[in-house]
N, C-alpha and C. Protein backbone atom coordinates (compact mmCIF):
# COMPACT_ATOMS: atom_id res chain seq x y z
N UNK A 1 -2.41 -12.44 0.89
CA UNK A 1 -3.66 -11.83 0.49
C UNK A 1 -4.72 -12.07 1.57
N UNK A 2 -4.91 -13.28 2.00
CA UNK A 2 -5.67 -13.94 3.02
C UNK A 2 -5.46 -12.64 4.38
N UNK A 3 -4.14 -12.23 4.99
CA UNK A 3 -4.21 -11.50 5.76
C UNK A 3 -3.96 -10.15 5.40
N UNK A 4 -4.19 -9.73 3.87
CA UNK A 4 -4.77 -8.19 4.32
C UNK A 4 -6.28 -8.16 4.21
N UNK A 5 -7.16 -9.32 3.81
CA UNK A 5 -8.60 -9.40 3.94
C UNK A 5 -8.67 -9.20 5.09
N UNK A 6 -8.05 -10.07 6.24
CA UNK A 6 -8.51 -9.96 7.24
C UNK A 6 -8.15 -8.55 8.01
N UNK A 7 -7.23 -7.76 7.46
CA UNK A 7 -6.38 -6.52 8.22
C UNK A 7 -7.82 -5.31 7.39
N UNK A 8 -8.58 -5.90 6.52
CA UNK A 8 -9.41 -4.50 6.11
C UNK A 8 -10.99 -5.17 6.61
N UNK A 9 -11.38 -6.41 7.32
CA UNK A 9 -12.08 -6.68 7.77
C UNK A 9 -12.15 -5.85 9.40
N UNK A 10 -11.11 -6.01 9.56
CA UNK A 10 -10.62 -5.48 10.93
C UNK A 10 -10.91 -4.26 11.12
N UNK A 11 -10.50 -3.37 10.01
CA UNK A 11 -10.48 -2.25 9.98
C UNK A 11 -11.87 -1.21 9.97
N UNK A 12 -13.03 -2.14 9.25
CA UNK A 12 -14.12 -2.02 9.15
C UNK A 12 -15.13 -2.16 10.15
N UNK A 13 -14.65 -2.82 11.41
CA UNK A 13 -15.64 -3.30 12.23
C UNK A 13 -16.58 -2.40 12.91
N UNK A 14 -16.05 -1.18 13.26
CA UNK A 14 -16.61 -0.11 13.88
C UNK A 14 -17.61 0.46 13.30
N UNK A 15 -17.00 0.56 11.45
CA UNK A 15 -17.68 1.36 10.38
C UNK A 15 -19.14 1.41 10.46
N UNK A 16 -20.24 2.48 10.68
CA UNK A 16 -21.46 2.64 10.51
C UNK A 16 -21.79 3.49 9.32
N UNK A 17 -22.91 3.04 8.63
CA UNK A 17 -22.98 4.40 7.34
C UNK A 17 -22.38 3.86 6.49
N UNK A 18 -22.58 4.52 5.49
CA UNK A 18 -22.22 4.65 4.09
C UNK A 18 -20.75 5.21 3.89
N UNK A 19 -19.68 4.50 3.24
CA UNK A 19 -18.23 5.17 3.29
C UNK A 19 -17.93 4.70 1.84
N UNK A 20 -16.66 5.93 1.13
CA UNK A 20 -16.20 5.43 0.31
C UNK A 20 -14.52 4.78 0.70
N UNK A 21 -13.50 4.51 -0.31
CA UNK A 21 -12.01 3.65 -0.14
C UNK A 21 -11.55 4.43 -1.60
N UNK A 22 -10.10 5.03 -1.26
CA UNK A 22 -9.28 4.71 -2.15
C UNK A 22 -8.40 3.67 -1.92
N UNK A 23 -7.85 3.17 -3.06
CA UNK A 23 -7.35 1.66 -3.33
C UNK A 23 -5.89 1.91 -4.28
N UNK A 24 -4.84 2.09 -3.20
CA UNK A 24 -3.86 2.16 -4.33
C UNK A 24 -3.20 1.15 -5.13
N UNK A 25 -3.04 0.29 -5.96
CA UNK A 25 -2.55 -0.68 -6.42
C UNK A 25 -1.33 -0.66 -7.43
N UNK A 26 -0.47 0.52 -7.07
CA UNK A 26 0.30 0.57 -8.20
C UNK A 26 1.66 -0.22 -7.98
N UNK A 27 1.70 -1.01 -6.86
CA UNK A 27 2.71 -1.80 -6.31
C UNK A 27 1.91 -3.27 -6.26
N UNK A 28 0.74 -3.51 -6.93
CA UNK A 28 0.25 -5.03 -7.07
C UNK A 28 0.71 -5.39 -8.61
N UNK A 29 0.74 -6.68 -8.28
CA UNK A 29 1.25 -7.21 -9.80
C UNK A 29 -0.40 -8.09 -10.18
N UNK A 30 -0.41 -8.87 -11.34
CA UNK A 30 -1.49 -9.70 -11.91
C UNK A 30 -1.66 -10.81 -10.54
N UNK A 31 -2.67 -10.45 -10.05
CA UNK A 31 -2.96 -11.81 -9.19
C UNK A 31 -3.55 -12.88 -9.55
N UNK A 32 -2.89 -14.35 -8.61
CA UNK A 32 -3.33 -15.21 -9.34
C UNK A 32 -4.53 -15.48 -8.43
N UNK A 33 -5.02 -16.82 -9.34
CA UNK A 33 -6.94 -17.45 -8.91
C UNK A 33 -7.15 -16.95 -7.43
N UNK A 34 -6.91 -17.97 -6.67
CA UNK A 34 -6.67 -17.73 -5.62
C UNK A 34 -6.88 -16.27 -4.83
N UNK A 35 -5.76 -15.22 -5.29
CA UNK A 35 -5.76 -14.14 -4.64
C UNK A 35 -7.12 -13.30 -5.16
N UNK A 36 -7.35 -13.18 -6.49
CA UNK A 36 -8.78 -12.79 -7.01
C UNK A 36 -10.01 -13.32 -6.13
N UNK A 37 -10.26 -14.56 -5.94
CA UNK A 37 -11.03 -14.95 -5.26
C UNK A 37 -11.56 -14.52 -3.60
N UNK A 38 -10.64 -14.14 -3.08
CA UNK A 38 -10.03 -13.11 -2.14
C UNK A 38 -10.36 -12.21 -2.18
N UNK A 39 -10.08 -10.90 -3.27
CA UNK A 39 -10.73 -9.93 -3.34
C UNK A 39 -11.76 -9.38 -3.70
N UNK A 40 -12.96 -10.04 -4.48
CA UNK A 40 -13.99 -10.19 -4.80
C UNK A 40 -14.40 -10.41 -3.43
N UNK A 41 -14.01 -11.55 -2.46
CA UNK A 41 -14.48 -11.35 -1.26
C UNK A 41 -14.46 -9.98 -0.20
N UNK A 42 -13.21 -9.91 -0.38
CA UNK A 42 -13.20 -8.41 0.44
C UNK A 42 -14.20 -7.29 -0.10
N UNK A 43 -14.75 -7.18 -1.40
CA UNK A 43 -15.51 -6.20 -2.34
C UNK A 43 -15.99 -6.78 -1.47
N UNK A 44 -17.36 -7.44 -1.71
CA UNK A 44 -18.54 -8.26 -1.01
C UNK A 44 -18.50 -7.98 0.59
N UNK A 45 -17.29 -7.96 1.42
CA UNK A 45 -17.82 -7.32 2.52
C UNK A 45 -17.76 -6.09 2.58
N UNK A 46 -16.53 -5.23 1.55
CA UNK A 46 -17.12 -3.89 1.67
C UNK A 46 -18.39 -3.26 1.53
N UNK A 47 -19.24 -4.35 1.10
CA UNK A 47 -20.45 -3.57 0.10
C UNK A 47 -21.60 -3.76 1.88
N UNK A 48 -21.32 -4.90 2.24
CA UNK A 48 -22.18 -5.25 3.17
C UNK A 48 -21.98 -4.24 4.49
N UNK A 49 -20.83 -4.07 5.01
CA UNK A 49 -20.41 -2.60 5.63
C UNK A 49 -20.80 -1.35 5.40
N UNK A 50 -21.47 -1.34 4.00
CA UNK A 50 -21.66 0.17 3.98
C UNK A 50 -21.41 1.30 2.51
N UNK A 51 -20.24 -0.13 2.33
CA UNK A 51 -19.12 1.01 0.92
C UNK A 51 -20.35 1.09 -0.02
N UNK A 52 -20.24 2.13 -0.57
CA UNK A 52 -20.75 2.84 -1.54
C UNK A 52 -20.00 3.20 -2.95
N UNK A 53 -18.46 3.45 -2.77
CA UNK A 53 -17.33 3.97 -3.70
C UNK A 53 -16.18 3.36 -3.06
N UNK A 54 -15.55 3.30 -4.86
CA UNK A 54 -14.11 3.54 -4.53
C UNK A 54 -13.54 3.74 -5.77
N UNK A 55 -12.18 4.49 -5.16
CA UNK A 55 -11.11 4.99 -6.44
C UNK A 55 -10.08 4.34 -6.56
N UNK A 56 -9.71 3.17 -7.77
CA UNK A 56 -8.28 2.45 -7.30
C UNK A 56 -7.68 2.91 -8.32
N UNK A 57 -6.34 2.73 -7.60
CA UNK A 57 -5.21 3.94 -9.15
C UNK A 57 -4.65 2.25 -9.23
N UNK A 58 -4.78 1.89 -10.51
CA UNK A 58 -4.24 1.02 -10.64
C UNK A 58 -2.80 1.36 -11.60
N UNK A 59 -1.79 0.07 -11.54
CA UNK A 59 -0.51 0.44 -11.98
C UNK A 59 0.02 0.17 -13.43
N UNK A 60 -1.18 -0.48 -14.46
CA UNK A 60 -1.44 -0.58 -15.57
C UNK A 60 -2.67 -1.00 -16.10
N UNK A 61 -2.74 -1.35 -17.54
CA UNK A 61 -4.12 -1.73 -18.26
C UNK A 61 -4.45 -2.98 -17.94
N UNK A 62 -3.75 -3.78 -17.27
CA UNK A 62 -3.56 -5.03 -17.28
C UNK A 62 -4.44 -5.51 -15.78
N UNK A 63 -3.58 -5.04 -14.85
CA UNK A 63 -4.23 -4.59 -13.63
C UNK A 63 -5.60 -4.43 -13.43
N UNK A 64 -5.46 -2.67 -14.02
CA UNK A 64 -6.70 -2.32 -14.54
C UNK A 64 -8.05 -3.03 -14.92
N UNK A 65 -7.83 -3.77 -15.88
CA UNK A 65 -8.51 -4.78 -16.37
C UNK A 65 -8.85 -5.72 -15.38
N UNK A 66 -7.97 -6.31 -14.72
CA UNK A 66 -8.03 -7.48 -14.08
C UNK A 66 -9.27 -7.29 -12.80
N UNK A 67 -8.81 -6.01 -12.34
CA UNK A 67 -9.87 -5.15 -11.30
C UNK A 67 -11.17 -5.48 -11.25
N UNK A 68 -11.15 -4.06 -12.76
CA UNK A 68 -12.53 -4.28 -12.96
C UNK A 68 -13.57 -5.20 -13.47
N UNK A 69 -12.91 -7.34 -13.89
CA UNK A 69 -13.45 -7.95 -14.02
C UNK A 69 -13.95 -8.45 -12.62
N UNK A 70 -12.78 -8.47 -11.60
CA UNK A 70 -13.15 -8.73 -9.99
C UNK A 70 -14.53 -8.14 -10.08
N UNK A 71 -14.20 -6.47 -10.15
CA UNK A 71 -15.57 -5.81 -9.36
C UNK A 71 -16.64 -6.23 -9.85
N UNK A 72 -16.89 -6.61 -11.52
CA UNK A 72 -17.95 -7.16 -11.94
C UNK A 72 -18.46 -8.11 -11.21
N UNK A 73 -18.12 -9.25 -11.07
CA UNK A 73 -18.08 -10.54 -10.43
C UNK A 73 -19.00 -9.96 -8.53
N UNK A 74 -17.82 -9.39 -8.18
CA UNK A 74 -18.53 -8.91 -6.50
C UNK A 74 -19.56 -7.84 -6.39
N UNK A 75 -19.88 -7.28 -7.69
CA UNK A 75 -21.34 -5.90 -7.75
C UNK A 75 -20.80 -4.54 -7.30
N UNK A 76 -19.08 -4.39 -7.02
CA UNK A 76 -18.88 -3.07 -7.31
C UNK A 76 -18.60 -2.50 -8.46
N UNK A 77 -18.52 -3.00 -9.34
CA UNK A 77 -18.14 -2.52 -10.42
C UNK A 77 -19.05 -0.83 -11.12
N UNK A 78 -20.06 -0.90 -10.58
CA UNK A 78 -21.02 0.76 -11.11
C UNK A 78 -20.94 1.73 -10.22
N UNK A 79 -19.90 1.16 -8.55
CA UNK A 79 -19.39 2.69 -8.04
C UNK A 79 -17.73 2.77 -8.10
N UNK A 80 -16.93 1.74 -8.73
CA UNK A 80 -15.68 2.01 -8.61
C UNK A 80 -15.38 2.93 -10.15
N UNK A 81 -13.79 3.76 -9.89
CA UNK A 81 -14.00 4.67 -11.08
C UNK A 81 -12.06 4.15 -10.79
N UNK A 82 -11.39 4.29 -11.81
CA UNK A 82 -10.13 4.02 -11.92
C UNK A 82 -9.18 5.04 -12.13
N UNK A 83 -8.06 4.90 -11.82
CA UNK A 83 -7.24 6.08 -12.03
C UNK A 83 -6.16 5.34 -12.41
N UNK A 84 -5.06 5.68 -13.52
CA UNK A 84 -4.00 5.57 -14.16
C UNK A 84 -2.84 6.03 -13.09
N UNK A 85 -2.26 4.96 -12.68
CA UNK A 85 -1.03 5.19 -11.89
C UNK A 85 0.47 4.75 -12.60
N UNK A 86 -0.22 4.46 -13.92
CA UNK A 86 1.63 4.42 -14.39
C UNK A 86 1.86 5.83 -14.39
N UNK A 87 1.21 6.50 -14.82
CA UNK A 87 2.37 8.17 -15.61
C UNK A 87 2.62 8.96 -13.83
N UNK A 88 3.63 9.69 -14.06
CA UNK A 88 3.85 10.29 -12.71
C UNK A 88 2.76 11.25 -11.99
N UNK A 89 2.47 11.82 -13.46
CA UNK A 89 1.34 12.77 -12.67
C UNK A 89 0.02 12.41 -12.68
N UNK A 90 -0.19 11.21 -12.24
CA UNK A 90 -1.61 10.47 -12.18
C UNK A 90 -2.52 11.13 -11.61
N UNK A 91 -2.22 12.10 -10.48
CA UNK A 91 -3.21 12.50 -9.56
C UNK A 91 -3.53 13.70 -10.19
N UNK A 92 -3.23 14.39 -11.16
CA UNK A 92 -3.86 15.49 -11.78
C UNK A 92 -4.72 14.73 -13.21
N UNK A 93 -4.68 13.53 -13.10
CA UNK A 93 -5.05 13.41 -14.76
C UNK A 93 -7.06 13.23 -14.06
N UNK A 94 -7.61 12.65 -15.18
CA UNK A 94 -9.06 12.63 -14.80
C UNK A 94 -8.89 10.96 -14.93
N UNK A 95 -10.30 10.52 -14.01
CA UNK A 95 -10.76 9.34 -13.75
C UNK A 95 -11.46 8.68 -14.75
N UNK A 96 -11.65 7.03 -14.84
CA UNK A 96 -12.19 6.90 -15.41
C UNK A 96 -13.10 6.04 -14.75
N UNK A 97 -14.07 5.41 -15.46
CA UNK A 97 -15.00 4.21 -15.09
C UNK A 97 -16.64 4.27 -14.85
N UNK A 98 -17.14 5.26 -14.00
CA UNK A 98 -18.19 5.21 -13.74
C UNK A 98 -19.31 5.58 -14.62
């Protein structure tokens, strides 16, 4: 976890302006303390970079959930919007969250 923070820190460095992220997570499982702690961090520098949005298809309710207590915690939580990635045709269904 530690080095994909640092692989989307990286990725950001150039970034000027305001940008949004999709976030696919349908291949993450329940993370533990640790890795949460982590991504709340990575939120927190997205926000300081610029981010404005993001769309994560997460891979259940569970997930799901788990997310959007992170985003609470790091202050994205009122531009991220979620998308249902168990059913196959996720990408036609509608979003939720915002």
């Amino acid at each position: 976890m530690r080095q994909w923070f640092e692989d989307c820190k990286k990725a950001l460095e150039d970034v000027t302006g305001e940008f949004t992220v999709m976030v696919d997570m349908r291949k993450m499982k329940t993370l533990l303390p640790d890795s949460k702690t982590i991504l709340e961090e990575d939120q927190k520098h997205f926000i300081s970079k610029g981010g404005v949005g993001s769309a994560v298809i997460a891979r259940d309710v569970i997930t799901r959930q788990q997310q959007r207590n992170i985003a609470v915690r790091s202050g994205v939580s009122n531009s991220e919007v979620y998308i249902d990635g168990s059913q196959p045709d996720w990408g036609k269904r509608p979003w939720t969250g915002l």
